[in-house]
Protein backbone atom coordinates (compact mmCIF):
# COMPACT_ATOMS: atom_id res chain seq x y z
CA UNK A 1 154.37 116.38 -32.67
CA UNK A 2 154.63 113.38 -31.20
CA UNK A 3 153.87 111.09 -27.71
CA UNK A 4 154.77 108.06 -26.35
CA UNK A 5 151.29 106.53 -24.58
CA UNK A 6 150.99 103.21 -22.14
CA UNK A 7 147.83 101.06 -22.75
CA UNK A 8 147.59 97.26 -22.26
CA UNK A 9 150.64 97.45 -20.51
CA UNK A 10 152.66 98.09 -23.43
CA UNK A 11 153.86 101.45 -25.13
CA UNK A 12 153.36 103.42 -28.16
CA UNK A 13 155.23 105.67 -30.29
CA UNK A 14 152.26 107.71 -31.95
CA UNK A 15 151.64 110.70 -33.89
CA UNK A 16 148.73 112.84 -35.24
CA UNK A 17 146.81 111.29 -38.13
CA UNK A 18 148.56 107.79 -37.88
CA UNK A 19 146.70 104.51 -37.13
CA UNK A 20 147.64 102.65 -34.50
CA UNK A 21 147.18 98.33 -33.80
CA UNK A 22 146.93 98.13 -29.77
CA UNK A 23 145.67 95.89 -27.50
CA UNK A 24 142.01 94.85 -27.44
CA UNK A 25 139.74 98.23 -25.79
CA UNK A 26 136.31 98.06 -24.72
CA UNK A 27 135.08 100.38 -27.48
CA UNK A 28 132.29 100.88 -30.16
CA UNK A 29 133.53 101.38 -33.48
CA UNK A 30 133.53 105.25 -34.45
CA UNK A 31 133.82 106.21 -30.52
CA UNK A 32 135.79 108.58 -29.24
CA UNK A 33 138.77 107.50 -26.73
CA UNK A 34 141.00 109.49 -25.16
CA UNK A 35 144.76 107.83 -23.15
CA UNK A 36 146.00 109.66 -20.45
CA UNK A 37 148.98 107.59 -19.56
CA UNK A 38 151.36 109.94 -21.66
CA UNK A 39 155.10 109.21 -20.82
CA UNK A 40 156.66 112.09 -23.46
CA UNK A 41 155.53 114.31 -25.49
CA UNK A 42 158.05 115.58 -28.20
CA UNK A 43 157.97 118.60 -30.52
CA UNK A 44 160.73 119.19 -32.82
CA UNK A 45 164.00 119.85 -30.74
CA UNK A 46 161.56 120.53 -27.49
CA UNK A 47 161.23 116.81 -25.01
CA UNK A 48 158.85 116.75 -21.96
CA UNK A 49 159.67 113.61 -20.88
CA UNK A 50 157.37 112.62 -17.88
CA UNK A 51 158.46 111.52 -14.01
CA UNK A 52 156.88 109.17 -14.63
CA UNK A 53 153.71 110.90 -16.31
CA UNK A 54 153.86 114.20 -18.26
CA UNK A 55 150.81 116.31 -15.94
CA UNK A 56 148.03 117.13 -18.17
CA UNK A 57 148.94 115.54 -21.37
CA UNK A 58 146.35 113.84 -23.40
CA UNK A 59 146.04 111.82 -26.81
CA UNK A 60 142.58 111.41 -28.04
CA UNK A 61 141.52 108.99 -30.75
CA UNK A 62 138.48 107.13 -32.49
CA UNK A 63 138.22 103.60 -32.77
CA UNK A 64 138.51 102.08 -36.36
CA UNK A 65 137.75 98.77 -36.28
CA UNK A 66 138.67 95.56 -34.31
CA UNK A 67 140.32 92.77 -35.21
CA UNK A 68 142.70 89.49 -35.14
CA UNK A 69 146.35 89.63 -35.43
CA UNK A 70 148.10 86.84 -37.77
CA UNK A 71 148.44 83.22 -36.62
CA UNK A 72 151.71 82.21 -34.45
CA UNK A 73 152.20 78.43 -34.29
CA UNK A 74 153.74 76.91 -31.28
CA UNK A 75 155.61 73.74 -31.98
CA UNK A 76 157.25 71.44 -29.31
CA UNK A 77 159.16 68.71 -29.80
CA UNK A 78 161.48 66.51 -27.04
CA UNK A 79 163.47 64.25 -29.41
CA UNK A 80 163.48 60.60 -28.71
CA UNK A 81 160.19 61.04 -26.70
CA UNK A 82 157.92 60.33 -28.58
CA UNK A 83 156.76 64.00 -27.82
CA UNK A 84 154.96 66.43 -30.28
CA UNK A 85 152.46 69.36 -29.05
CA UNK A 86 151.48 71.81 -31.97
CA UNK A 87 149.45 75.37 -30.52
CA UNK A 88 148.21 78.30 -32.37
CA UNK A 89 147.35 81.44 -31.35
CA UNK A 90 145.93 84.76 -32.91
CA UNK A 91 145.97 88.09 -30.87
CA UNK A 92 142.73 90.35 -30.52
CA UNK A 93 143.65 93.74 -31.00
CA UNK A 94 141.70 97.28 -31.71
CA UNK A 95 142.56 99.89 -34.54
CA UNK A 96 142.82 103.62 -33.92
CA UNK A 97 143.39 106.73 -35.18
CA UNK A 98 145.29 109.30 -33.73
CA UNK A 99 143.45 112.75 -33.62
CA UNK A 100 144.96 114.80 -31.41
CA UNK A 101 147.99 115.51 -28.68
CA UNK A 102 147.59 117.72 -25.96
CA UNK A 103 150.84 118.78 -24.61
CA UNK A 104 149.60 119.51 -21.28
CA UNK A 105 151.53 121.77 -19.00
């Protein structure tokens, strides 16, 4: 079984057992969280595809850990201009583990 959840305004392909990187929640480590944005929840041949939510559908996870994604450099350069500006930036983001899918109705 499988669901397709929105968090962080982006969305997730997810499954039970599998550990997930999303965006940064407001979570103790070892707690309990549970998404109820579900957009589909598939089983097999059998789709329940939402309008835009599927009604009563859950996914409930536990927080893992948190973390820092890898470093993306920004590099800008105007030639002739005399014009270099060099950025970083490393994203925060929260590990889960998928426990369980509820289908809903």
């Amino acid at each position: 079984m499988y669901a397709i959840i929105k968090t962080g305004g982006k969305q997730y392909r997810v499954s039970s057992g599998e550990q997930v990187r999303i965006e940064t929640l407001a979570a103790e480590v070892g707690a309990a969280v549970s998404f109820d944005q579900v957009l589909l929840v598939g089983a097999g041949d059998t789709v329940n595809v939402g309008a835009p939510l599927v009604a009563g559908a859950k996914v409930k996870a536990t927080v893992l850990g948190h973390g820092r994604g890898d470093k993306v450099k920004i590099f800008k350069l105007r030639r002739r201009k005399h014009f270099q500006k060099s950025q970083g930036h490393r994203q925060n983001y929260t590990e889960v583990r998928i426990d369980d899918i509820v289908a809903g109705a």
